[in-house]
Structure formats: C-alpha cells, structure tokens
C-alpha atoms as a PDB file:
ATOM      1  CA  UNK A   1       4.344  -2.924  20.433  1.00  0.00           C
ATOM      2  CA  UNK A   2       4.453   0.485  20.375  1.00  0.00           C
ATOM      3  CA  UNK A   3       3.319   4.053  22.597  1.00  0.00           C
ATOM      4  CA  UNK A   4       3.255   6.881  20.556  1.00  0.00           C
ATOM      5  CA  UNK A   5       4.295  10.292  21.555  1.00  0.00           C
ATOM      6  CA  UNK A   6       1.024  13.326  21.308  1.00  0.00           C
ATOM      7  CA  UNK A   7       1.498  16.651  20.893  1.00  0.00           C
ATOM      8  CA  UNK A   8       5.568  16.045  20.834  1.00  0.00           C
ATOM      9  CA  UNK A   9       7.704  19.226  18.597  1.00  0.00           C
ATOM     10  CA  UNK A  10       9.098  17.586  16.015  1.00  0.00           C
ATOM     11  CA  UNK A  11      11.429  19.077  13.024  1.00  0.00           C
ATOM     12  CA  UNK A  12      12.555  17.567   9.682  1.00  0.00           C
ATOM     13  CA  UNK A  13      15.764  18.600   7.375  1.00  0.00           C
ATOM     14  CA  UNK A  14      15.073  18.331   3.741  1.00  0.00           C
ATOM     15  CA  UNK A  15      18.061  19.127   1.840  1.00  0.00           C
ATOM     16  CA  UNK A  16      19.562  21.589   4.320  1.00  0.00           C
ATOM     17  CA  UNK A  17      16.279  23.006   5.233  1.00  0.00           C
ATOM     18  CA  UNK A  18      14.133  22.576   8.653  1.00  0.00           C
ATOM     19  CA  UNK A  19      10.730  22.616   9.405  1.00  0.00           C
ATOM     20  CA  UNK A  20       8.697  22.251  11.986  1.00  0.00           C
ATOM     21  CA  UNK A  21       5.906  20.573  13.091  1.00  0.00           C
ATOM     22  CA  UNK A  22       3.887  18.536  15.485  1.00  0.00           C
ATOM     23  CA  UNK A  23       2.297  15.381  16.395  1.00  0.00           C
ATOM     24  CA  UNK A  24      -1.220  14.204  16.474  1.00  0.00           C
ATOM     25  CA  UNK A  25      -3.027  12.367  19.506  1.00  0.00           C
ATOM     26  CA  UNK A  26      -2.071   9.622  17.586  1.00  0.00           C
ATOM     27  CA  UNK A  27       1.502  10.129  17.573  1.00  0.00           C
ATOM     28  CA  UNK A  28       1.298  10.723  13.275  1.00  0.00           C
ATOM     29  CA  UNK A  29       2.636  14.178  11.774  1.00  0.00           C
ATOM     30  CA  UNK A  30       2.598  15.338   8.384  1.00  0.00           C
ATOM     31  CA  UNK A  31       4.760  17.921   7.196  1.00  0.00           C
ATOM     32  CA  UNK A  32       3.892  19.989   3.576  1.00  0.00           C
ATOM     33  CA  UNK A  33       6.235  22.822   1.843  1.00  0.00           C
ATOM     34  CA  UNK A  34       7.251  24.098  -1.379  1.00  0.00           C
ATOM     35  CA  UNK A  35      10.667  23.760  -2.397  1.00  0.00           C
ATOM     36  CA  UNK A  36      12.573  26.468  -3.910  1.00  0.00           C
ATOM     37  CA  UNK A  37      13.903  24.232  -6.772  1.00  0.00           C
ATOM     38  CA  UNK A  38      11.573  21.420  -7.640  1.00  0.00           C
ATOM     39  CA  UNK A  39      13.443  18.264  -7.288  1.00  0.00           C
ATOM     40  CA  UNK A  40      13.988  15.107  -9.316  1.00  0.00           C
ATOM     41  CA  UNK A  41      12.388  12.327  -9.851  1.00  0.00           C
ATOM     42  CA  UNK A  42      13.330   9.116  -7.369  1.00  0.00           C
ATOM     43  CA  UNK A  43      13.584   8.888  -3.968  1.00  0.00           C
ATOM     44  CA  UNK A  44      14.823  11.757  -1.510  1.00  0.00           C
ATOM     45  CA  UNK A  45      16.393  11.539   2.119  1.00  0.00           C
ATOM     46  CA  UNK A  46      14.820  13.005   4.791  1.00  0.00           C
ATOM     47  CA  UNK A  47      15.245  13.141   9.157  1.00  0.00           C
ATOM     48  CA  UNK A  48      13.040  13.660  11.440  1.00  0.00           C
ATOM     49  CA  UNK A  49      13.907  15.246  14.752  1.00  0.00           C
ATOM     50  CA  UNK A  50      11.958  14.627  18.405  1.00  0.00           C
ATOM     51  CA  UNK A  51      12.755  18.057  19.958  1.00  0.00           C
ATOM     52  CA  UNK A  52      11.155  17.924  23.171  1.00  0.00           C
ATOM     53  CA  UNK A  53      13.406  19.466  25.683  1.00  0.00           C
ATOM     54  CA  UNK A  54      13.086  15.771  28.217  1.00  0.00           C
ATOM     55  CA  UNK A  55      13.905  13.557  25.305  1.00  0.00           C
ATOM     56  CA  UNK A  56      17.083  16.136  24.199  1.00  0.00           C
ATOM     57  CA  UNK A  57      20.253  14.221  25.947  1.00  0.00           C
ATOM     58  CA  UNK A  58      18.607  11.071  23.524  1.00  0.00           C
ATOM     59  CA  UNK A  59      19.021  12.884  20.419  1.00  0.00           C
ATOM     60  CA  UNK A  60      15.892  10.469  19.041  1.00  0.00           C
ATOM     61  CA  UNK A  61      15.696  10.940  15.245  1.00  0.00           C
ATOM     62  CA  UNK A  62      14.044   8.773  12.509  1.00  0.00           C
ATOM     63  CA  UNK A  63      14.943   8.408   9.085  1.00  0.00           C
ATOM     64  CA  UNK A  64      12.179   8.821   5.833  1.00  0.00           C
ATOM     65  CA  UNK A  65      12.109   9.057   1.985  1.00  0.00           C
ATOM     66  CA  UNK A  66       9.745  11.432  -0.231  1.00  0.00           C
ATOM     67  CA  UNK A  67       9.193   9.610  -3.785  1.00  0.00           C
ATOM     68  CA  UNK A  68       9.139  12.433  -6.356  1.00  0.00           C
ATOM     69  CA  UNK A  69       7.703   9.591  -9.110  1.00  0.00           C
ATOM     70  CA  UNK A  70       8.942   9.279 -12.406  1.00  0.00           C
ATOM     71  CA  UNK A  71       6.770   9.998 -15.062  1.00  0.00           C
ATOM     72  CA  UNK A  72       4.581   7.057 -16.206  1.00  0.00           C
ATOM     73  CA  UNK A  73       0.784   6.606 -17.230  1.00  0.00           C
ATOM     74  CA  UNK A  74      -0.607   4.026 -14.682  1.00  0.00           C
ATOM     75  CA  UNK A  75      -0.567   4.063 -10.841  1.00  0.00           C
ATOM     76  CA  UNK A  76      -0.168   0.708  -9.186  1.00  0.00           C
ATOM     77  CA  UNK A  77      -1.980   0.394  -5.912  1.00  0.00           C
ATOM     78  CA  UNK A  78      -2.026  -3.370  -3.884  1.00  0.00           C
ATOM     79  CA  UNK A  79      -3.489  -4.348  -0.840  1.00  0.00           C
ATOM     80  CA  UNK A  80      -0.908  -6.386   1.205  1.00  0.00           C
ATOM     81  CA  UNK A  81      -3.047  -9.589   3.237  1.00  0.00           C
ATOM     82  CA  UNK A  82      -3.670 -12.512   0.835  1.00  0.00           C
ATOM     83  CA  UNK A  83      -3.202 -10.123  -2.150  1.00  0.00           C
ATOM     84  CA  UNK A  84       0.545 -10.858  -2.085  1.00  0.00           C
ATOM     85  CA  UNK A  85       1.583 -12.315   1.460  1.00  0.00           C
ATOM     86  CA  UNK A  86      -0.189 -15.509   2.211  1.00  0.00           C
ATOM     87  CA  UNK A  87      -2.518 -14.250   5.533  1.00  0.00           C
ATOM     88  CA  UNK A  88      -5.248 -15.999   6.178  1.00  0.00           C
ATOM     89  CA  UNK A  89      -6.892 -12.963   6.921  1.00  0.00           C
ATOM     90  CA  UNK A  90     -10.684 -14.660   6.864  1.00  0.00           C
ATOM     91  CA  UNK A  91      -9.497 -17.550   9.219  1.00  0.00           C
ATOM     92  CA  UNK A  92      -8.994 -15.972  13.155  1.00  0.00           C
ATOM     93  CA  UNK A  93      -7.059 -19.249  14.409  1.00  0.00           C
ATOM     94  CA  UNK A  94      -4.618 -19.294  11.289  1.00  0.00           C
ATOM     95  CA  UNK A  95      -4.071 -15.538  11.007  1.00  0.00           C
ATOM     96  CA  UNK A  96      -2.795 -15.493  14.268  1.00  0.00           C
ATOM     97  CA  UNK A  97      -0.866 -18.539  14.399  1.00  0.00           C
ATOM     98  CA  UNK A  98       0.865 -17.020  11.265  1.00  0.00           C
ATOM     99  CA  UNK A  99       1.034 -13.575  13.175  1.00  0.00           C
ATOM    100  CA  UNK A 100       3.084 -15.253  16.045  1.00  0.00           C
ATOM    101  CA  UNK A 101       5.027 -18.289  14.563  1.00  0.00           C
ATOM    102  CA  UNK A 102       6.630 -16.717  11.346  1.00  0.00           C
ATOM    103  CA  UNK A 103       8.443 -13.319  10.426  1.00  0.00           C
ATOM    104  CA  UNK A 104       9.666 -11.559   7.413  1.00  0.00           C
ATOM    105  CA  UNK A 105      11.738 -14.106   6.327  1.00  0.00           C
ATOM    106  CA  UNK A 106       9.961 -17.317   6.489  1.00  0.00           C
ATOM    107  CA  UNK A 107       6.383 -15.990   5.408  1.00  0.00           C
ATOM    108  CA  UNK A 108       5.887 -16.576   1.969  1.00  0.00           C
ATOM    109  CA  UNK A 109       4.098 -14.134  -0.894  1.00  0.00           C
ATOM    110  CA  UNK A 110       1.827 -15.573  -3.621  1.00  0.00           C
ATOM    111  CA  UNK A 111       3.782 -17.738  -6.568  1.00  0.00           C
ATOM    112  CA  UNK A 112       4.204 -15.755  -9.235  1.00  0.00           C
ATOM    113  CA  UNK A 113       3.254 -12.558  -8.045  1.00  0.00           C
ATOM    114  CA  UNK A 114       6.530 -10.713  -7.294  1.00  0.00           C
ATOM    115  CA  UNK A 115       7.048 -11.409 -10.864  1.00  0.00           C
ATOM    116  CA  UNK A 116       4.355  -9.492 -12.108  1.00  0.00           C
ATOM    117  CA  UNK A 117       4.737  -6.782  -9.915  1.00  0.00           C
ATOM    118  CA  UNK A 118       8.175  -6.468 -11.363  1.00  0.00           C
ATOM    119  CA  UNK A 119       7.001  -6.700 -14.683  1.00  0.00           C
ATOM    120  CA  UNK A 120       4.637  -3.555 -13.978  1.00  0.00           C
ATOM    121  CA  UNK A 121       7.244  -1.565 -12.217  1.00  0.00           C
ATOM    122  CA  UNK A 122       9.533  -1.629 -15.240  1.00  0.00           C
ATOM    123  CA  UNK A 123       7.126  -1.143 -17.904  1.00  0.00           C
ATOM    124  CA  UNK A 124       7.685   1.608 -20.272  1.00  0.00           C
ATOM    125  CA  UNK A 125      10.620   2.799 -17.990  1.00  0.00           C
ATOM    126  CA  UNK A 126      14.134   3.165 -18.250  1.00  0.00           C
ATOM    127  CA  UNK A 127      16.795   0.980 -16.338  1.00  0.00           C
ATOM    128  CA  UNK A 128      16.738   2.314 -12.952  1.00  0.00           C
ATOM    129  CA  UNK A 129      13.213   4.170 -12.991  1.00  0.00           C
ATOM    130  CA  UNK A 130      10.120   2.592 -12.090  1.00  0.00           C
ATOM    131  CA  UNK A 131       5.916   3.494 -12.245  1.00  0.00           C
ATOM    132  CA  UNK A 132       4.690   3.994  -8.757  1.00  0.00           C
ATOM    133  CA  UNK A 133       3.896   1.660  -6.026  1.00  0.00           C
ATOM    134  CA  UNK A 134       1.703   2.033  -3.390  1.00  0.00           C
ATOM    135  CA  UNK A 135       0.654  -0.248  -0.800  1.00  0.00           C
ATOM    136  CA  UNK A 136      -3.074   0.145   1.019  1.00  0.00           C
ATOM    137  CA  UNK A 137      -3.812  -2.109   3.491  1.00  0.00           C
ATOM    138  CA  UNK A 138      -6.429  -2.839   6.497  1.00  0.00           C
ATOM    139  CA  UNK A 139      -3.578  -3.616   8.329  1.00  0.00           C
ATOM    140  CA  UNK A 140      -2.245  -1.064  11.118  1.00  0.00           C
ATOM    141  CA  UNK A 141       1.361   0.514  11.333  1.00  0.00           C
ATOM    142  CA  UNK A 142       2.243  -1.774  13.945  1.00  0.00           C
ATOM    143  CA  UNK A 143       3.050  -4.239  10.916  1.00  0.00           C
ATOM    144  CA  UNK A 144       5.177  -1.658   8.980  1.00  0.00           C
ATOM    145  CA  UNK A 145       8.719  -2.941   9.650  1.00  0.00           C
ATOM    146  CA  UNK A 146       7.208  -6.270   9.115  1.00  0.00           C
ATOM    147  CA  UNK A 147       5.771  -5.681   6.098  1.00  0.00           C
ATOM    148  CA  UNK A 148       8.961  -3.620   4.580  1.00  0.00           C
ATOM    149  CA  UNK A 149      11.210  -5.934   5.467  1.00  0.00           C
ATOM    150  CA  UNK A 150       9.249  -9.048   4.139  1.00  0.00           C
ATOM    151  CA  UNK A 151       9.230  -6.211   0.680  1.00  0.00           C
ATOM    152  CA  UNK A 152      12.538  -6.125   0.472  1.00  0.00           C
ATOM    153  CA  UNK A 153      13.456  -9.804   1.357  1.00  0.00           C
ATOM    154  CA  UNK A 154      11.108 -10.821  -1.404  1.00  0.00           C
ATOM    155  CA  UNK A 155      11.870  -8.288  -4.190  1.00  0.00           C
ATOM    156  CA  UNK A 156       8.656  -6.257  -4.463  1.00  0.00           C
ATOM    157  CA  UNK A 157       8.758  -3.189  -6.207  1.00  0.00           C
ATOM    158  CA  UNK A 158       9.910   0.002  -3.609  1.00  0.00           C
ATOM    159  CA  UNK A 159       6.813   1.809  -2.904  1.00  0.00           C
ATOM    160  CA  UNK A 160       4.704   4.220  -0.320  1.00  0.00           C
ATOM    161  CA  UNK A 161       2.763   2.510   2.565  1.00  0.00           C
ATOM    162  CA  UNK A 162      -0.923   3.628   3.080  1.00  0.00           C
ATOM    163  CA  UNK A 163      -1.932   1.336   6.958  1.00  0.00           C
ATOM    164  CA  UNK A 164      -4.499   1.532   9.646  1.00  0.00           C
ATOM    165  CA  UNK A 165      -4.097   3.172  12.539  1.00  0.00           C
ATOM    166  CA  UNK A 166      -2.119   1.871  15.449  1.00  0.00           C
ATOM    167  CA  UNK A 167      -3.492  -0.913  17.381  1.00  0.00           C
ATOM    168  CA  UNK A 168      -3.189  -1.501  21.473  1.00  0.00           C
ATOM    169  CA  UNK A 169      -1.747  -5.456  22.344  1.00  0.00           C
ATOM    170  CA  UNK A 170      -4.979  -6.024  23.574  1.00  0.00           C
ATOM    171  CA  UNK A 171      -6.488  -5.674  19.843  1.00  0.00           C
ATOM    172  CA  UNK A 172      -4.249  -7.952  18.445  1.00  0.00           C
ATOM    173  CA  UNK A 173      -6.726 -10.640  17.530  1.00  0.00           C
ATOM    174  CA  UNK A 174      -8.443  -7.805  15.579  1.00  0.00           C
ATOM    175  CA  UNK A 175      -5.222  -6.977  13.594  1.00  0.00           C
ATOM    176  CA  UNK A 176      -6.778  -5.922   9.899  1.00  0.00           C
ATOM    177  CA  UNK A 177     -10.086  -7.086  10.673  1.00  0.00           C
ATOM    178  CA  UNK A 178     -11.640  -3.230  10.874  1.00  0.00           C
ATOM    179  CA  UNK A 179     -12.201  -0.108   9.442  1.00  0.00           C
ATOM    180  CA  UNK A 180     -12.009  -1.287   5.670  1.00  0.00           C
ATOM    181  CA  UNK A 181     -14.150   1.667   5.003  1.00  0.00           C
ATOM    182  CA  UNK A 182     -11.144   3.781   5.745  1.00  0.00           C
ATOM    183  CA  UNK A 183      -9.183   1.718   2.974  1.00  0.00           C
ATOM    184  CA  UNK A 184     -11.672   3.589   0.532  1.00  0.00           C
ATOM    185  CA  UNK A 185     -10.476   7.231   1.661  1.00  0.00           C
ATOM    186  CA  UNK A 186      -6.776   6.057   1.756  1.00  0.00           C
ATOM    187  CA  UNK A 187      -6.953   5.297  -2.008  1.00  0.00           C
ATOM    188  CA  UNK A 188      -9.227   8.081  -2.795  1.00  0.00           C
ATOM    189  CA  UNK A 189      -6.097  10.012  -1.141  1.00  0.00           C
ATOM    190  CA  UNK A 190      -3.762   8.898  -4.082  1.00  0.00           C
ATOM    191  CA  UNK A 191      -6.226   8.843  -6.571  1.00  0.00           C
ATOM    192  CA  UNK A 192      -6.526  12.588  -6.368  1.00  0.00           C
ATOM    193  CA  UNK A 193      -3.352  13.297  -5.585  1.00  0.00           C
ATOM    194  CA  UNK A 194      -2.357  12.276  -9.421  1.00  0.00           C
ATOM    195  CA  UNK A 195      -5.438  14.290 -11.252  1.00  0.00           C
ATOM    196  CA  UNK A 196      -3.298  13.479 -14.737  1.00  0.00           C
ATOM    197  CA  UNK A 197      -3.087   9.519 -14.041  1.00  0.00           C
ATOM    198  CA  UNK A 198      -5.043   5.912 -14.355  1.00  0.00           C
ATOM    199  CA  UNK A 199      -4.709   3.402 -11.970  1.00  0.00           C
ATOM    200  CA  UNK A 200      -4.562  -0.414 -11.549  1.00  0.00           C
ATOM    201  CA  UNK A 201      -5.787  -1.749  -8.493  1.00  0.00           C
ATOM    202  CA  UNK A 202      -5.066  -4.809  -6.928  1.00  0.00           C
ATOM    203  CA  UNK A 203      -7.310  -7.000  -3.673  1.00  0.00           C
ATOM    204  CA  UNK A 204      -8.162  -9.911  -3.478  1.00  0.00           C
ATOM    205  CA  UNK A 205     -11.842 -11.458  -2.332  1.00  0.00           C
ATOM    206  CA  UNK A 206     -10.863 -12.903   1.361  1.00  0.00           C
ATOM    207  CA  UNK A 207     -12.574  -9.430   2.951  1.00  0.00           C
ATOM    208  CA  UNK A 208     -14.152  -6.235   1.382  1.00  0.00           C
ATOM    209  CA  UNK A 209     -11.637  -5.250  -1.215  1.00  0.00           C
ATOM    210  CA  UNK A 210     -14.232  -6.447  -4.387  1.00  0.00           C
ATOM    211  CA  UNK A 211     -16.665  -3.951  -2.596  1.00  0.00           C
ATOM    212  CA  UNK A 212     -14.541  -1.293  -2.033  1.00  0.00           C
ATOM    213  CA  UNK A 213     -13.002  -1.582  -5.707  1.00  0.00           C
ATOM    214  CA  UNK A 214     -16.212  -1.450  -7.344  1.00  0.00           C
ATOM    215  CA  UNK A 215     -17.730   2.019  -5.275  1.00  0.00           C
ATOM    216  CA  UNK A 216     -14.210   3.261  -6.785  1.00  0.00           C
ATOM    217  CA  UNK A 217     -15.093   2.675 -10.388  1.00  0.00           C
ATOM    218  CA  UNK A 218     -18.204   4.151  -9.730  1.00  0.00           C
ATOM    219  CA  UNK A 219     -16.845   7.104  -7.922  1.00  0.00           C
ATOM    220  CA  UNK A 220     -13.955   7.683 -10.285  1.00  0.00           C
ATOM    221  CA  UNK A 221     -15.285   6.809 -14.005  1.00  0.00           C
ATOM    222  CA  UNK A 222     -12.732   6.651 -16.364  1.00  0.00           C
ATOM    223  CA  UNK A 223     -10.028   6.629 -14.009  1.00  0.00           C
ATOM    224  CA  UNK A 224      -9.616   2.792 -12.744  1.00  0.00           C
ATOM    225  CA  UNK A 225      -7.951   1.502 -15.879  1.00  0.00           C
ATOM    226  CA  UNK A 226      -7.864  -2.270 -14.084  1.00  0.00           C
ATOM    227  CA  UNK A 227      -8.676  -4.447 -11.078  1.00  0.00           C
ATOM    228  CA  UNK A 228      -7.723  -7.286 -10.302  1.00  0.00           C
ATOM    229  CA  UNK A 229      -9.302  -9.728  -7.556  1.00  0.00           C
ATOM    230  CA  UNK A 230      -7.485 -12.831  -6.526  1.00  0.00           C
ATOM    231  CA  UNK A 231      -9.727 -15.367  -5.693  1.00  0.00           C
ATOM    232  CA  UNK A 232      -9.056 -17.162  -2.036  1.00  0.00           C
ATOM    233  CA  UNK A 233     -12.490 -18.900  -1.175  1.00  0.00           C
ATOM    234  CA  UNK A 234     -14.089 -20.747  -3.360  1.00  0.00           C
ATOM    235  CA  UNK A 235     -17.554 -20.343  -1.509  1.00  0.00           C
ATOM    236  CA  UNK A 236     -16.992 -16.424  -2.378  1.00  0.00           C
ATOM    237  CA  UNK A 237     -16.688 -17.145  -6.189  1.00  0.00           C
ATOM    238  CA  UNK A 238     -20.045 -16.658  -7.097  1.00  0.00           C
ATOM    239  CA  UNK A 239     -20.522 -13.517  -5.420  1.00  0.00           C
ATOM    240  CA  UNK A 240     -17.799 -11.945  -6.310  1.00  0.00           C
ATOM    241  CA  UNK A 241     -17.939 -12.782  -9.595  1.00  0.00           C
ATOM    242  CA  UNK A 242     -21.135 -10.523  -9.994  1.00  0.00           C
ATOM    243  CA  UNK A 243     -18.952  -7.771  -8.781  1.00  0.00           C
ATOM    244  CA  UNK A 244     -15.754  -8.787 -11.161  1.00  0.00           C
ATOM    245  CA  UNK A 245     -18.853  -8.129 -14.162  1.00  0.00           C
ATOM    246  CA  UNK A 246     -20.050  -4.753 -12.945  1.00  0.00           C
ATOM    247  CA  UNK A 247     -16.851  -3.506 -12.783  1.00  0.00           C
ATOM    248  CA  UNK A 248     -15.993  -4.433 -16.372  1.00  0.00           C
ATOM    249  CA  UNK A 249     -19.460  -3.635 -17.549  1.00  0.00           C
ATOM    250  CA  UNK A 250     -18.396   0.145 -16.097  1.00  0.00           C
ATOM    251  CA  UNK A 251     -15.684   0.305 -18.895  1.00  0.00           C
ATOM    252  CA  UNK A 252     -12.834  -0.995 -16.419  1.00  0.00           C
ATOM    253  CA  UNK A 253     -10.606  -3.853 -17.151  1.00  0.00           C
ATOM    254  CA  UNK A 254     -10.774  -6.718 -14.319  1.00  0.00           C
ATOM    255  CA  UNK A 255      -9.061  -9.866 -13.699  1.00  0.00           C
ATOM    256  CA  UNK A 256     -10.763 -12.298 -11.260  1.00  0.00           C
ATOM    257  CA  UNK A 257      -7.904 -15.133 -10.952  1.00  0.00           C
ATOM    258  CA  UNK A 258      -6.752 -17.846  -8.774  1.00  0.00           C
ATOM    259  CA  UNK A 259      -2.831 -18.137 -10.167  1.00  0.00           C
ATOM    260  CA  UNK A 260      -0.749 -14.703 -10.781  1.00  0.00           C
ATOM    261  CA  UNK A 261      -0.294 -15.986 -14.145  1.00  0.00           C
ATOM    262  CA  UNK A 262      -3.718 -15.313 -15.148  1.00  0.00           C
ATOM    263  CA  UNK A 263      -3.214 -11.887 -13.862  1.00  0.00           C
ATOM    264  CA  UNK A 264       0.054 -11.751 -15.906  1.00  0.00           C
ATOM    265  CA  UNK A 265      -1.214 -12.869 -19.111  1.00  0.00           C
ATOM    266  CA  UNK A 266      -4.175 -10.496 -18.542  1.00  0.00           C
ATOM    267  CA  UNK A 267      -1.925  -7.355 -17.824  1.00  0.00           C
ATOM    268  CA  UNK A 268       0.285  -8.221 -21.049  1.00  0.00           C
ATOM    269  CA  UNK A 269      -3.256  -8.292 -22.744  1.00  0.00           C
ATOM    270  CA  UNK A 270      -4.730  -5.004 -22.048  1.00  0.00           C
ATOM    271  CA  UNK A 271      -1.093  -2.963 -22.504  1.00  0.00           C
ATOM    272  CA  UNK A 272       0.199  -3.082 -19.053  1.00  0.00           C
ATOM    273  CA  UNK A 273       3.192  -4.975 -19.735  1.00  0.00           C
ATOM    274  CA  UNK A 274       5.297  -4.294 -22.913  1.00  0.00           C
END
C-alpha cells in the first residue's frame, strides 16, 4: 500500500552533482542530463531527495542505480507473471490466494529458468560483466520490492524494472489484469533506446504477451532476434501456436515450450549461449 506524493520538489546527487526536478500526479519523476565525463559501464549510485519544506525535519531520501550497460549484441527483455514466477495470472481465485498467502521467499520461479537466464547474462562477457536485463511486466509498482527481492533471493540476473502504474487497495483483485497495451510502449521504450542492438524477448501465453510479441516483430523487422513463449494452458496451444509460426515466418527465431530446457537447448541453438 502506498500514497504517492504530486507535484513534490525533489533533487538527486549523481556523483557530486544535484539536480532538480519534480513529481508527476502520479507521484513518478524522471530526471535526464549529460555528464561531463561519460561514465563506465556497470551500475552507478544515485539519491534522491524529497525537498518539500513540511517533510524537511524527516530528511526522506531514496536510494537508485543508473545501469550504464556493458557492451553486448542482444538485449534480454522478460515479462515477470508465469514467465518466471509461478502466478496464476489467468486463474482470479489462485492469483490472489498466491498474492496473500506467500512472499518473496516461499514463491517459487519456473524449474530451470534461472538457469538460463544466467546462461544469457554471461554470454560472450567477461567475469563480472553481464548483457542487459530488463524486466516488463503488466504488473504495477506496488509489486516492486516484491518482485526485487524474490530476484535476488532466487538469483536472476540484476536488471531494470519496466511496471504498471500504481494501483489503489481497492483494485487489488485487478493486480496485472489491465492495460497490456501499455506493455507494448514500455518495450518499444527500450527497443529504441538501443538503435545499435537485437533483442530476445521472453512471455509466456497465460495473457496477451504472444499478441503483443508478434505486433513487435512486425513493427520492428529485423530487430527481434528471438521470442520465446512458455506455454501454461494447454487449451491456448493451438492458438498460439499460429502466432509462434508467424513470428518465425517474419525471419525471427521463436521458442514455444513447456520446460525451460527446451528454451535452453533452443538458445544454445541459434547462438545465444556460447
């Protein structure tokens, strides 16, 4: 549960300089400069100030890191429900009895899966670098300590969070059951962010990520090196199967697969894993 502050003055220190800025209705901000020196690749420290004259005596700050990313072909970009964290996001009565009974520790990802995103990460890197993450999700922000913390418990490759906006207590039942459209624009964010790079998307066929995968083939030929569906419902197969062909027929790779080891095998197939 949280209340976000609109319209709040807000400054952030990156490496001994401060800027300034302020938030949206929403309570989001977004903060863009040019650096004198360009920095390194990796991950970079930043803080985040609330400067609003009533909040002062509380000194509220909040801590952030920028990802300068190393250099590396392929972009890796996941949705989060049922692609790697067991959801049940088709099923109302289980996805909120998962929602409310477990937390970062006792939900569970996908067998196999961690293992092949760790396998991509490293690939045609050097000990201690790693090809970019991100994860895109219907899911709002409310989940995002949730869904970091279940990240790090379970080993998944560091990465930048794309969510949905923030939902009120009362839309809890609806938690990542809307806007997928704006999933589309969240990826079409990254995708031409990084003009010089392919990417390798991954979904799975519980909601409208075979959809939404496919209009990004079409929108961005030549650039979606891979997809790769995981199959949840078996009444869903046939459908999305059709899809799974049109992508490939476009010229993109695509893995339709029940067990991450398909998806492995496939990866190691086409020159994603070396």
């Amino acid at each position: 549960m949280v209340k976000p502050y609109k319209n709040a003055k807000i400054s952030m220190e990156w490496e001994g300089i401060r800027l300034h800025s302020e938030t949206q209705d929403n309570g989001f901000f977004k903060f863009e400069w040019s650096p004198v020196v360009y920095p390194g690749s990796g991950w970079h420290n930043v803080t985040v100030h609330l400067e609003e004259e009533k909040y002062e005596a509380q000194k509220i700050t909040g801590s952030g890191r920028v990802n300068i990313p190393f250099g590396s072909r392929y972009v890796f970009i996941s949705d989060i429900d049922d692609t790697f964290i067991i959801s049940h996001s088709s099923k109302l009565r289980k996805r909120l009895y998962v929602l409310f009974t477990k937390n970062a520790r006792s939900r569970k990802p996908f067998a196999g899966v961690v293992n092949h995103y760790q396998l991509l990460a490293s690939s045609g890197q050097q000990q201690g670098q790693s090809n970019p993450f991100f994860y895109v999700s219907s899911s709002e922000w409310n989940l995002y300590y949730f869904i970091k913390e279940f990240s790090r418990e379970n080993g998944l490759p560091q990465g930048i969070y794309l969510l949905n906006e923030l939902k009120k207590f009362s839309q809890v039942w609806k938690t990542g059951q809307n806007k997928h459209a704006t999933k589309f624009f969240r990826i079409v964010r990254i995708i031409e962010a990084y003009p010089e790079r392919h990417f390798v998307l991954f979904g799975d066929d519980s909601q409208e990520d075979p959809n939404i995968y496919l209009a990004l083939t079409e929108h961005f030929p030549g650039k979606i090196f891979a997809v790769y569906i995981r199959r949840i419902h078996k009444d869903k197969y046939i459908a999305v199967q059709k899809i799974a062909d049109k992508i490939f027929s476009s010229g993109t790779h695509c893995c339709y697969f029940h067990h991450s080891i398909e998806a492995i095998a496939h990866s190691k197939s086409v020159g994603l894993i070396l």
